[in-house]
Each structure stands twice: as structure tokens, then as C-alpha cells.
Protein backbone atom coordinates (compact mmCIF):
# COMPACT_ATOMS: atom_id res chain seq x y z
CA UNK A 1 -10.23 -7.21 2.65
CA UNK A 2 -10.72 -10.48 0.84
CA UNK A 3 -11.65 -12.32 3.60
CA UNK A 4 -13.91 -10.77 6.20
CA UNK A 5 -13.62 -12.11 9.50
CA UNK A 6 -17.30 -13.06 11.34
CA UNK A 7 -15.77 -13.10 14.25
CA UNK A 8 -14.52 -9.75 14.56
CA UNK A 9 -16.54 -8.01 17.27
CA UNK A 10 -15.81 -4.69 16.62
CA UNK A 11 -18.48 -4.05 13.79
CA UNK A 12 -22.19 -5.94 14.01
CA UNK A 13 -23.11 -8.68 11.28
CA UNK A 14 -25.29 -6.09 10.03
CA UNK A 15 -22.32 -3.65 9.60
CA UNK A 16 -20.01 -6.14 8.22
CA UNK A 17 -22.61 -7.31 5.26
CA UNK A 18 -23.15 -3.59 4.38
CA UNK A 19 -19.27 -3.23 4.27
CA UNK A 20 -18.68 -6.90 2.34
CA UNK A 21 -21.37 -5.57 0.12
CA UNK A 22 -19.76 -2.25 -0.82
CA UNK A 23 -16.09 -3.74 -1.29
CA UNK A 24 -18.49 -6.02 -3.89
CA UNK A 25 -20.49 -3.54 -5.64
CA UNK A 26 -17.25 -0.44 -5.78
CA UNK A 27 -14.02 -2.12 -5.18
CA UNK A 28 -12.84 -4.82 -8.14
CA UNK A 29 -10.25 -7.00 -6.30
CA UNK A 30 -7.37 -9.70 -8.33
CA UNK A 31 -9.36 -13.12 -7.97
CA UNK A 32 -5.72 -14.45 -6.71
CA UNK A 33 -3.51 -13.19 -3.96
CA UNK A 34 -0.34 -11.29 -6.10
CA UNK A 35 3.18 -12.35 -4.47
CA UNK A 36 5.33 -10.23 -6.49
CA UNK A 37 6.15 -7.07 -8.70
CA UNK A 38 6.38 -9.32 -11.47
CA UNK A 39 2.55 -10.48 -10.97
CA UNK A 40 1.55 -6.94 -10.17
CA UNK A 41 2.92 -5.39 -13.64
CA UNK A 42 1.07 -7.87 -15.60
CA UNK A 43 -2.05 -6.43 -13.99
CA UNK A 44 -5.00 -4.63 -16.56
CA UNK A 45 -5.87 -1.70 -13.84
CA UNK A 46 -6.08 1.77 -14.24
CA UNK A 47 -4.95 2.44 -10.72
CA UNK A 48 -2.60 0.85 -7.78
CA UNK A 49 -3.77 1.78 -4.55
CA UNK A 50 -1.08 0.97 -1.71
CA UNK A 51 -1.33 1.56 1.90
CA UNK A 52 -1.89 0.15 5.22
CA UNK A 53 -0.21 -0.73 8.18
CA UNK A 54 3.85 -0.94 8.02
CA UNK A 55 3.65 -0.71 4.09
CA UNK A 56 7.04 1.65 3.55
CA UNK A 57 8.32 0.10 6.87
CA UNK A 58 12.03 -0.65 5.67
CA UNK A 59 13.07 -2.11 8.97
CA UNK A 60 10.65 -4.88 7.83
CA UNK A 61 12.53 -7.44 5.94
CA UNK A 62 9.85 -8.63 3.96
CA UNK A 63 9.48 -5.18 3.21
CA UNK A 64 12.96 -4.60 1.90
CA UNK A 65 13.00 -7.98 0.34
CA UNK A 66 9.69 -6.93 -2.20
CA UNK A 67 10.93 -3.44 -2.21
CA UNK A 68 9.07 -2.97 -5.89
CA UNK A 69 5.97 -4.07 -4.87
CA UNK A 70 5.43 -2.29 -1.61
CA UNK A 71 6.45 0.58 -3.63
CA UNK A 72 5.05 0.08 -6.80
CA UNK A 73 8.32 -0.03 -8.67
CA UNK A 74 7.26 -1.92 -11.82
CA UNK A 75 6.79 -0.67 -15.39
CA UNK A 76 2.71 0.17 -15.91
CA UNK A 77 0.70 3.21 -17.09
CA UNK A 78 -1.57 2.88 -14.03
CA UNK A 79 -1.52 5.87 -12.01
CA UNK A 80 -0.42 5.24 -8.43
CA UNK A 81 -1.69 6.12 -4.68
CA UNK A 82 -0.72 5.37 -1.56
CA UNK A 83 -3.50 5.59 1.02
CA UNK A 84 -3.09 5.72 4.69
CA UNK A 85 0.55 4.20 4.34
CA UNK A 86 2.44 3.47 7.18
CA UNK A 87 6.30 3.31 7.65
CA UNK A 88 5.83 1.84 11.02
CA UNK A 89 6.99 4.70 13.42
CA UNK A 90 10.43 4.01 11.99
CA UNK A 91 12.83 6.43 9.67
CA UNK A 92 13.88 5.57 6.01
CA UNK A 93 17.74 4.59 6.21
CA UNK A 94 19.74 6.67 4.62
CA UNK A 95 21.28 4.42 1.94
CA UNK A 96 17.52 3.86 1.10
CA UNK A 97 16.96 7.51 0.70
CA UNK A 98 17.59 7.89 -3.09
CA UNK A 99 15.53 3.92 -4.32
CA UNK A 100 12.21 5.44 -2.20
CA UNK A 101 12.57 9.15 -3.64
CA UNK A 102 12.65 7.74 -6.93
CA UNK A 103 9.45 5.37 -6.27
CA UNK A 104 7.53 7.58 -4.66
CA UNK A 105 8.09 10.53 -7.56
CA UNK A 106 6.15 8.10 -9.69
CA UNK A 107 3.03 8.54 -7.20
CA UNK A 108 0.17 10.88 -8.07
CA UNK A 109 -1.18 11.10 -4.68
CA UNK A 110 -0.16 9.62 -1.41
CA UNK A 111 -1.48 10.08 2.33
CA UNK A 112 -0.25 8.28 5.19
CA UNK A 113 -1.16 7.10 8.09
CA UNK A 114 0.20 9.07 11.08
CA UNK A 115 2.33 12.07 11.94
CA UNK A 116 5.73 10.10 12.19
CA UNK A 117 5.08 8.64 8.53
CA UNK A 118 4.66 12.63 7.12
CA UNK A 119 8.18 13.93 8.61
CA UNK A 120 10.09 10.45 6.93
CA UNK A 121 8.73 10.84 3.50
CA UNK A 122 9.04 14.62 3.47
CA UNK A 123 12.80 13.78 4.53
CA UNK A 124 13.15 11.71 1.67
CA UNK A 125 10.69 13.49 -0.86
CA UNK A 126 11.54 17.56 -0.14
């Protein structure tokens, strides 16, 4: 959301100023682009909000690799959301069953993305 692309055709100029304007005006973002967990816990926010495509999808390696920061696992009293989170279309292995249970407990709210995403956290969560 940083960077808005001009050439994107889907949305007018006019659109994409009103929308570059609101992210402005309602949504704070980190001046720098956070790498890490480590980065992330140092953070002075009241809230994490995680989602978006292939977030929780663990067949991802860079996913599994930053585990704690695609799933928030880092000391902080910010409450955290997940928002229109995606595992990709693919299930949670088994062995990683117990680590995502655990970080998503932590969560006050979280919504995904599409129906496939539901059934694998309610696997994991229920």
C-alpha cells in the first residue's frame, strides 16, 4: 500500500488519489519496510493488522522461514487482527498444527480471505 502503482488500470487517477489520500489521512504506516519479528516487536502501535494474499500459506517457504512475523509471534501488548488472510488454498501441516494454534490464540479478531482458508484454521483452532 506504500507504493501506489499509476499504472494500474483497474481504478481511475481520480479513484486512486481519493484512495492514496485516505491510506494518508486514516492509516499511519512504519516510514521503513520491517524485515523481521525482531523489527516488528520494537514497534509503538496499539494494533497489528495482518492479512492478505498467501499470509498463513505454510507451503510458502518464506512463509515458514518468518513464521513469527506472518503470525505475529513476538512479545507486544498490541492487540492483534488478521484481515482477509489467506493460507493460499493449501492445508496447515500437521506438525505445524500446535506453533499456529498457539499464534493465532493470541489474535483478537481474524477474518480470512476465502472459504478454503475458514475450514484450515478451524482445523487447527476448534
Amino acid at each position: 500500500m506504500r507504493d501506489l502503482d499509476p499504472s494500474d488500470t483497474t481504478f481511475s487517477t481520480e479513484e486512486m488519489e481519493k484512495f492514496k489520500s485516505f491510506i494518508d489521512e486514516y492509516i499511519p504506516l512504519t516510514p521503513k519496510k520491517i524485515t523481521c519479528a525482531e523489527e516488528l516487536c520494537e514497534m509503538d502501535t496499539d494494533y497489528f493488522i495482518c492479512g492478505s494474499d498467501q499470509i498463513w500459506n505454510l507451503s510458502m517457504r518464506a512463509v515458514r522461514e518468518n513464521f513469527n512475523a506472518y503470525f505475529l509471534c513476538f512479545e507486544h501488548d498490541a492487540r492483534l487482527i488478521s484481515y482477509a488472510a489467506s493460507t493460499g488454498g493449501t492445508t496447515i501441516p500437521d506438525d505445524l498444527h500446535a506453533p499456529v494454534k498457539k499464534a493465532l490464540a493470541r489474535f483478537s479478531a481474524i477474518s480470512v480471505r476465502e472459504p478454503e482458508s475458514v475450514y484450515d484454521i478451524r482445523g487447527v483452532t476448534d
